[in-house]
Protein backbone atom coordinates (compact mmCIF):
# COMPACT_ATOMS: atom_id res chain seq x y z
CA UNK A 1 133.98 386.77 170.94
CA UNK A 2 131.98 383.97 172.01
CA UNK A 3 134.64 381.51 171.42
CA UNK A 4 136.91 383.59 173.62
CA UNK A 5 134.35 383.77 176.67
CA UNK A 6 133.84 380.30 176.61
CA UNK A 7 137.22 379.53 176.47
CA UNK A 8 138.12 382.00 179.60
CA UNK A 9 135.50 380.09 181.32
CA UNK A 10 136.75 376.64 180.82
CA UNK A 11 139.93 377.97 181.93
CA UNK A 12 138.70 378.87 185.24
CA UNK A 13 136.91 376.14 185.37
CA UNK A 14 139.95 374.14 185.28
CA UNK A 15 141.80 376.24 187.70
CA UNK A 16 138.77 375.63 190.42
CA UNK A 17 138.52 372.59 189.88
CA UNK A 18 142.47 372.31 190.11
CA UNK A 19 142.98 374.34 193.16
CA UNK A 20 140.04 372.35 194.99
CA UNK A 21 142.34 369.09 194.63
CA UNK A 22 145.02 371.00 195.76
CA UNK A 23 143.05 371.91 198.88
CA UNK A 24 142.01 368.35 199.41
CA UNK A 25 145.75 367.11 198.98
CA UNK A 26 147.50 369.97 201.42
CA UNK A 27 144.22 369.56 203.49
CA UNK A 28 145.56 366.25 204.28
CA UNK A 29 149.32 366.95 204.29
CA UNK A 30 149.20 369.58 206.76
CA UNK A 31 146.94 366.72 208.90
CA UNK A 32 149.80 364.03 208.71
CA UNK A 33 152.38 366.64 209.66
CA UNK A 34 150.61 368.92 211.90
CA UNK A 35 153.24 368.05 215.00
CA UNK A 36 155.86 369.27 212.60
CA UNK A 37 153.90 372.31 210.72
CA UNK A 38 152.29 373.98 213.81
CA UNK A 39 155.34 374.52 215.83
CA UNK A 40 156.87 375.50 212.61
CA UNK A 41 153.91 378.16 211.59
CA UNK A 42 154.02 379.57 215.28
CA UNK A 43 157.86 380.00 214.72
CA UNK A 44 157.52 381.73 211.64
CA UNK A 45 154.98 384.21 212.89
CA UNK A 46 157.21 384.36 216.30
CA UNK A 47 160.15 385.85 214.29
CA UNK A 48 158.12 388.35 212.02
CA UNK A 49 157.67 390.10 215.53
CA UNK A 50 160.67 389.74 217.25
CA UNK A 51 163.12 390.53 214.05
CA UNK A 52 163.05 393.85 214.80
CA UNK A 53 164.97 393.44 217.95
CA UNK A 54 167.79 391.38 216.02
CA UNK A 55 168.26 394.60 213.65
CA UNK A 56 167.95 397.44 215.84
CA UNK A 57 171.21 395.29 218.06
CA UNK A 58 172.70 395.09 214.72
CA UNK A 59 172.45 398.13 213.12
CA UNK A 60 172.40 400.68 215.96
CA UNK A 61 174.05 398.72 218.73
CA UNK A 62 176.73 397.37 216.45
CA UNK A 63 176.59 394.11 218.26
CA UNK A 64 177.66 390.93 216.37
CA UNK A 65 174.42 389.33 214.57
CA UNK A 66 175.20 385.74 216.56
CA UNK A 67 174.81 388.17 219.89
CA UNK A 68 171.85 389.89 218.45
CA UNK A 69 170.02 386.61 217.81
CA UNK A 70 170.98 385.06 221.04
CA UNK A 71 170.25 387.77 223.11
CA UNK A 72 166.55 387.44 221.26
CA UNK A 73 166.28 384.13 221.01
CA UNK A 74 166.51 384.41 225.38
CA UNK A 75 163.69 386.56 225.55
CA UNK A 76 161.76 384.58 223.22
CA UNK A 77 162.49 381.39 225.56
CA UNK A 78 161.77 383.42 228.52
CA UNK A 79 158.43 384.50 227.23
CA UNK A 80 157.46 380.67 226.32
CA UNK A 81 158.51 379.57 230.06
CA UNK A 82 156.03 382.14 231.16
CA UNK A 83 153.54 381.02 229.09
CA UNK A 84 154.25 377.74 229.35
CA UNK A 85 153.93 377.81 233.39
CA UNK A 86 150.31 379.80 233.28
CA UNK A 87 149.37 377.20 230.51
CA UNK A 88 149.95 373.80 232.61
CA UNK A 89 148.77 375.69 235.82
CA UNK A 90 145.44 376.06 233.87
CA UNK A 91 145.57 373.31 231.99
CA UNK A 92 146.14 371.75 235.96
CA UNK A 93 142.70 373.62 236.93
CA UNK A 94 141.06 372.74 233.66
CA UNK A 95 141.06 369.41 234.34
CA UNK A 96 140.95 369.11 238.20
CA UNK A 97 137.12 370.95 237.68
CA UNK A 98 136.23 369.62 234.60
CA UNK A 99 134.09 366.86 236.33
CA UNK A 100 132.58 370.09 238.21
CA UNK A 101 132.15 372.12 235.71
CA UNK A 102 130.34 369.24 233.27
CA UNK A 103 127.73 368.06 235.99
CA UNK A 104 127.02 372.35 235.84
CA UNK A 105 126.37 372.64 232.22
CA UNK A 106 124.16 369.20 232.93
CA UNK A 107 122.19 370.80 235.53
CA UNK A 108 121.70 373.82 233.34
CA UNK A 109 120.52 371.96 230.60
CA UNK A 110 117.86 370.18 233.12
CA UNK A 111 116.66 373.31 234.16
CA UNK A 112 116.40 374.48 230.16
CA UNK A 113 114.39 371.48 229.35
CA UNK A 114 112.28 372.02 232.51
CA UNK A 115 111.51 375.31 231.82
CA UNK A 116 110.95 374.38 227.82
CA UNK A 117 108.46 371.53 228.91
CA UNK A 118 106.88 373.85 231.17
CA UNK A 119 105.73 376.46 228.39
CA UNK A 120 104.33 372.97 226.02
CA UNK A 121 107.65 372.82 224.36
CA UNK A 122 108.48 369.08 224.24
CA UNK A 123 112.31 368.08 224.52
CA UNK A 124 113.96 364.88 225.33
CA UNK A 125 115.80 365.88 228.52
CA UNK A 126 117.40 362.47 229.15
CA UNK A 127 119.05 362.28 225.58
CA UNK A 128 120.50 365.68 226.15
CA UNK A 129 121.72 365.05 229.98
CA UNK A 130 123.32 361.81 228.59
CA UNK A 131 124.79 363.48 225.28
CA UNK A 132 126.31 366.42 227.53
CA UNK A 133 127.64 363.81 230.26
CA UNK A 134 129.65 362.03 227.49
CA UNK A 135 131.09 364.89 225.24
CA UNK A 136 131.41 367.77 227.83
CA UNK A 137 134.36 366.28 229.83
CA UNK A 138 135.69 364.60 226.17
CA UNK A 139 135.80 368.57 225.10
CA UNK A 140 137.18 369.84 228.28
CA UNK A 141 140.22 367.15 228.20
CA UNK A 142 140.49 367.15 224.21
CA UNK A 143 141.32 371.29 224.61
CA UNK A 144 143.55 370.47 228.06
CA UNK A 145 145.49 368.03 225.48
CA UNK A 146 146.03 370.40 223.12
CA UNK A 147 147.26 372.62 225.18
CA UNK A 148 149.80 370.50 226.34
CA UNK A 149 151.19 369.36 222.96
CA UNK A 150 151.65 373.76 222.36
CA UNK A 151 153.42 373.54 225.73
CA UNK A 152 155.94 370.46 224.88
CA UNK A 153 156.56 371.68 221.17
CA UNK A 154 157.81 374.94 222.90
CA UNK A 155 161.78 373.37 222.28
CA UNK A 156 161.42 372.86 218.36
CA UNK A 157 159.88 376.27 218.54
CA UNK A 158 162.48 378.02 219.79
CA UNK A 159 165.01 375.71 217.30
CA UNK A 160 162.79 376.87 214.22
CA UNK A 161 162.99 380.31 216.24
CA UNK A 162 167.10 379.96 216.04
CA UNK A 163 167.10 378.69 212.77
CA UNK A 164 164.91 381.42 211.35
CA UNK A 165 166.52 384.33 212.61
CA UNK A 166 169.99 383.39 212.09
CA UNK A 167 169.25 383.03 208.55
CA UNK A 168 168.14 386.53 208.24
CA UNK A 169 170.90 389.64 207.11
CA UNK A 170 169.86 392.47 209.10
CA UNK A 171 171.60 394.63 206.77
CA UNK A 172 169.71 393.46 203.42
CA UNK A 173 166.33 396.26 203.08
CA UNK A 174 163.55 393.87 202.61
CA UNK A 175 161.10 394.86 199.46
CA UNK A 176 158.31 392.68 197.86
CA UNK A 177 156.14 389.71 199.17
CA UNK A 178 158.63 389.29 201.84
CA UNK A 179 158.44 392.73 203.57
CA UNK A 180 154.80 392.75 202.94
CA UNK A 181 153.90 389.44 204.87
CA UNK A 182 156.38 390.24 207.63
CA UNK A 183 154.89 393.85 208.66
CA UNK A 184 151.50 392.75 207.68
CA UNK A 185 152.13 389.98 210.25
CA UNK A 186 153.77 391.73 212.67
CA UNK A 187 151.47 394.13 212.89
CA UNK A 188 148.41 392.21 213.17
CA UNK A 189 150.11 389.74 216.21
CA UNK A 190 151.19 392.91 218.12
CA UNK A 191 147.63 395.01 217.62
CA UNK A 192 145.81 391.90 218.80
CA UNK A 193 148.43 390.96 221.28
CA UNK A 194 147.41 394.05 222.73
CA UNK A 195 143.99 393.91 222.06
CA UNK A 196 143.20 390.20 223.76
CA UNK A 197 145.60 391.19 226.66
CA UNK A 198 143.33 394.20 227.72
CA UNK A 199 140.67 392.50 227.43
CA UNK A 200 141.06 389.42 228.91
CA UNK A 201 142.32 392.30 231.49
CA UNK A 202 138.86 393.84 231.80
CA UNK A 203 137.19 390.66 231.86
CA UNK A 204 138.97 389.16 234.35
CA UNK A 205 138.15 392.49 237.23
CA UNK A 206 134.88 391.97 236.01
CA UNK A 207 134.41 388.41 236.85
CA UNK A 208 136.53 388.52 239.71
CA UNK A 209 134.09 391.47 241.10
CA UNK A 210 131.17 389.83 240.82
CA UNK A 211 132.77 386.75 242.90
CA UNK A 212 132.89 384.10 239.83
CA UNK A 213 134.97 381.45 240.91
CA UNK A 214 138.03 380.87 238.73
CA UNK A 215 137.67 384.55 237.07
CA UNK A 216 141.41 384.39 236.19
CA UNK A 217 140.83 381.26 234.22
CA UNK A 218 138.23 382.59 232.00
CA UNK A 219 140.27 385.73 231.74
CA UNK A 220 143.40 383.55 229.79
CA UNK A 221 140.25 382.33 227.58
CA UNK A 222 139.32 385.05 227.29
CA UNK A 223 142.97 386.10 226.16
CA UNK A 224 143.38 382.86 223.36
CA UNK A 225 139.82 383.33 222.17
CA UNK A 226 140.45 386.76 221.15
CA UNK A 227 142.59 385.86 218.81
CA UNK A 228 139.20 383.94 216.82
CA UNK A 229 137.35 386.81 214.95
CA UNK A 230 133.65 387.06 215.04
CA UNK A 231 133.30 383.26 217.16
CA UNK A 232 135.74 383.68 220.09
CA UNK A 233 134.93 386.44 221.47
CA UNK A 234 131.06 384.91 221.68
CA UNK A 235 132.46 381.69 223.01
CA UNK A 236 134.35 383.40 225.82
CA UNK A 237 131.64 385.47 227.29
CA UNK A 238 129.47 382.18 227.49
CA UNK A 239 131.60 380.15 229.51
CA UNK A 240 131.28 381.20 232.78
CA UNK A 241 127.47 381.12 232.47
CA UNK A 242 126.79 377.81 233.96
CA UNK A 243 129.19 378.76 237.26
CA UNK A 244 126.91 381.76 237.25
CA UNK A 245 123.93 380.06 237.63
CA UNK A 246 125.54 377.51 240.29
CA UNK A 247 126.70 380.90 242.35
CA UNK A 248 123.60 382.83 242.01
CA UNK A 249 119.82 382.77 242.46
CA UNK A 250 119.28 386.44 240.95
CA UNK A 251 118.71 386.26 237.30
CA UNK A 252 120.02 390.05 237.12
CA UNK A 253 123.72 388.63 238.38
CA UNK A 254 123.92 386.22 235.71
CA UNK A 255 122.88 388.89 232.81
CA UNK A 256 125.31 390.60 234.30
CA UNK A 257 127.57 388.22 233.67
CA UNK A 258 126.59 388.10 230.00
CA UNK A 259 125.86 391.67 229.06
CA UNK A 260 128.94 393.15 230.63
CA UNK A 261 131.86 391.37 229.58
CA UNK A 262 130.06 391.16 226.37
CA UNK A 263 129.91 395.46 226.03
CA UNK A 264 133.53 394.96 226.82
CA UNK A 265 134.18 392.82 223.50
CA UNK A 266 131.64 395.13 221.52
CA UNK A 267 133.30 398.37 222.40
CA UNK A 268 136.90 396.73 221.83
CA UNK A 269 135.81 395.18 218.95
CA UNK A 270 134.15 397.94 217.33
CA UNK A 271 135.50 401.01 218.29
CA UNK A 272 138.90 400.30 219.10
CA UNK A 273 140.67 397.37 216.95
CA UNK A 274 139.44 399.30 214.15
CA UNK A 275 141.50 402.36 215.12
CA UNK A 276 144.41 400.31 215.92
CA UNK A 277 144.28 397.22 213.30
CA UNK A 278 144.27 400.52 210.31
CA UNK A 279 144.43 399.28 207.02
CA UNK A 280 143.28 395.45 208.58
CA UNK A 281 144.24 392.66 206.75
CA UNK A 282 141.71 393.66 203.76
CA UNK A 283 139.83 390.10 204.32
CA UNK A 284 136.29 389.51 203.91
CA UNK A 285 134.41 388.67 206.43
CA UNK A 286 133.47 385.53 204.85
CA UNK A 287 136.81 384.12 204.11
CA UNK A 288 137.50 384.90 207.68
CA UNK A 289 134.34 381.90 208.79
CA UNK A 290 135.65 379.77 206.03
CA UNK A 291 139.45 379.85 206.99
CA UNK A 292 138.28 379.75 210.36
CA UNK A 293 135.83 376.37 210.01
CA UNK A 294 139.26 375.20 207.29
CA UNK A 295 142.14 375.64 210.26
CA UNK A 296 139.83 375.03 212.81
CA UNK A 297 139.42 371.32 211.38
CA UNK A 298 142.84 370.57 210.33
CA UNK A 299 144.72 372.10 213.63
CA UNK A 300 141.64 372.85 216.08
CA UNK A 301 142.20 375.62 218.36
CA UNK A 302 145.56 376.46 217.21
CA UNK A 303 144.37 375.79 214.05
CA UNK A 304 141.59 378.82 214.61
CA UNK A 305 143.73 380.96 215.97
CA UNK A 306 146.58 381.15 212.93
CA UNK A 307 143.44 380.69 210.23
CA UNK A 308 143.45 384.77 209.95
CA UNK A 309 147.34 385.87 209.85
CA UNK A 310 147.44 382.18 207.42
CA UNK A 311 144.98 383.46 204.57
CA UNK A 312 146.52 386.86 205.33
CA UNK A 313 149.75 385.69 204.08
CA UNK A 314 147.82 383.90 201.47
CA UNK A 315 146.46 386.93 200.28
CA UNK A 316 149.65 388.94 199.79
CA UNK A 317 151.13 386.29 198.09
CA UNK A 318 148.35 385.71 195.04
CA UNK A 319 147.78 389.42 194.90
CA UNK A 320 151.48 389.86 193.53
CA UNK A 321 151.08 387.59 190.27
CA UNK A 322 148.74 388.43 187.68
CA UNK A 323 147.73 384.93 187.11
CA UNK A 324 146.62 384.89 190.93
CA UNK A 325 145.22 388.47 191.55
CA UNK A 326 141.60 387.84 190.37
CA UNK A 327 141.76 384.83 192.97
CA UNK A 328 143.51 387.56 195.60
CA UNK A 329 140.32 389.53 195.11
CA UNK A 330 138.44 387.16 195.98
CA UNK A 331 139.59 386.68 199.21
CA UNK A 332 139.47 390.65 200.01
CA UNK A 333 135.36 390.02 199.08
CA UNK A 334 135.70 391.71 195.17
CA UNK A 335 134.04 388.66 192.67
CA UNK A 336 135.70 388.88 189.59
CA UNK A 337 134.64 391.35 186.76
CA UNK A 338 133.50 393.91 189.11
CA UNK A 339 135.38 396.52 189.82
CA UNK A 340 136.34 397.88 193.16
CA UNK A 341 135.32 401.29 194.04
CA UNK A 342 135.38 401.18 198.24
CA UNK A 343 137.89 400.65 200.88
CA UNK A 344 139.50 397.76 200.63
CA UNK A 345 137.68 395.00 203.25
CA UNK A 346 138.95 395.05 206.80
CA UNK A 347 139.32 392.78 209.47
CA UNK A 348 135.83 392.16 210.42
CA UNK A 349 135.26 393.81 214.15
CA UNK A 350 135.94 391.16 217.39
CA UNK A 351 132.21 391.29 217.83
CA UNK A 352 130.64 391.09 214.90
């Protein structure tokens, strides 16, 4: 019996150890080919939502599947014009106030350190003026440039777009991994689709009430950082902070500033995606930071905002093989050799 244990536990011990290097090694292919695998990614997630469209022409509309798929594949392009013109205008404003917005999150920081030397609470101001001055505007233009590159892959989208759908057979039933990752998928980009447009909705009156400048800017962040469980959400109600204390002497206004669009994420976060996300993606909320901090370092922002729907897929796909399902598990927040007796794990809340 003891013989057995140990062996089952040099086994796995292998298999970490194993999928570890494998980490490391597609850690660093997915680096080296990231102009090549992001567009890709984006275009497989693209056509789990808009395959739909191709069948219903097909199988109710009778139209001919090359119709079907252009007549999709035009919307899709439409929809990345549109997004590609709001993108480069605030990409545009981004960087036209970046200068602006740095020497605000400088004079911010002054008045922190003020305020912390006042109360005996010694901090080297200078270092942190200087540090700011050099990596604020670096951020700023580093984000602007990755914008961009979305923006200019949008063509070899749209081809793996093409590719993708006219591969498909409309009148095949899909069953297995296959129809599990693509309605898993499509749900989860529609539901948050929906979710980051209302609020970056919200947001936006919000700011734009209380007289923030560029409110409609912080309401597309606001939009993109929704997509980032548990982090973007925080990010995005912090950014227009120092513009608030540039516009206004009342430290009530800025709060505002703070506590309301923040309720907004907390009641959308954990009252309503709940109700609409269902099932969720039954991933822990853990695996959610790690994948986060994993794609967030390979493909930055991007890379943050595909780390969910990624291990998603991930998960579906190791929960179908024995070999794989304690591993599966895992990811859903079950160790192995206990046995599971709640809910499967949702999404964790926008908020949380």
């Amino acid at each position: 019996m003891k013989n057995t244990q140990l062996r089952s536990e040099q086994i796995w011990l292998a298999v970490g150890s194993l999928m570890i290097l494998a980490t490391v090694a597609m850690a660093s292919a997915l680096i080296y080919t990231r102009d090549i695998m992001i567009p890709f990614v984006l275009a497989i997630f693209i056509t789990a939502v808009v395959a739909p469209l191709v069948d219903f022409q097909v199988l109710h509309w009778r139209l001919p599947s090359w119709i079907a798929v252009m007549t999709t594949l035009l919307l899709v392009l439409i929809l990345l014009w549109l997004i590609g013109i709001v993108i480069i205008v605030a990409v545009e404003t981004i960087i036209d106030t970046a200068t602006e917005y740095s020497a605000q999150v400088i004079a911010l920081s002054e008045r922190l350190v003020a305020w912390l030397n006042a109360h005996h609470i010694a901090v080297n101001g200078a270092h942190i003026s200087a540090e700011l001055e050099a990596y604020v505007p670096a951020i700023i233009t580093q984000a602007a440039g990755t914008v961009s590159s979305i923006v200019s892959h949008g063509l070899l989208i749209a081809l793996f777009v093409l590719f993708l759908l006219v591969g498909r057979d409309p009148s095949r039933r899909r069953t297995g991994i296959v129809a599990d990752i693509e309605t898993t998928i499509r749900g989860y980009i529609t539901t948050m689709t929906v979710l980051s447009t209302i609020t970056s909705l919200l947001v936006s009156c919000v700011l734009w009430l209380f007289g923030i400048h560029m409110a409609w800017l912080f309401g597309l962040l606001v939009f993109v950082f929704t997509f980032i469980p548990n982090v973007g959400p925080i990010v995005a109600t912090f950014l227009p902070v120092p513009i608030a204390f540039t516009q206004f002497q009342s430290p009530w206004m800025i709060l505002a500033v703070v506590v309301v669009p923040g309720s907004i994420h907390m009641v959308i976060g954990n009252f309503v995606a709940p109700k609409m996300m269902g099932r969720g993606l039954e991933l822990h909320p853990v695996t959610v930071l790690l994948a986060l901090a994993f794609w967030g370092l390979i493909w930055g922002i991007v890379g943050m905002v595909l780390a969910v729907p990624i291990v998603a897929m991930l998960r579906i796909v190791l929960s179908k093989f024995n070999t794989t399902k304690p591993l599966a598990s895992l990811l859903s927040g079950h160790l192995p050799g206990t046995a599971v007796t709640a809910e499967a794990c949702r999404l964790p809340s926008q908020s949380e």
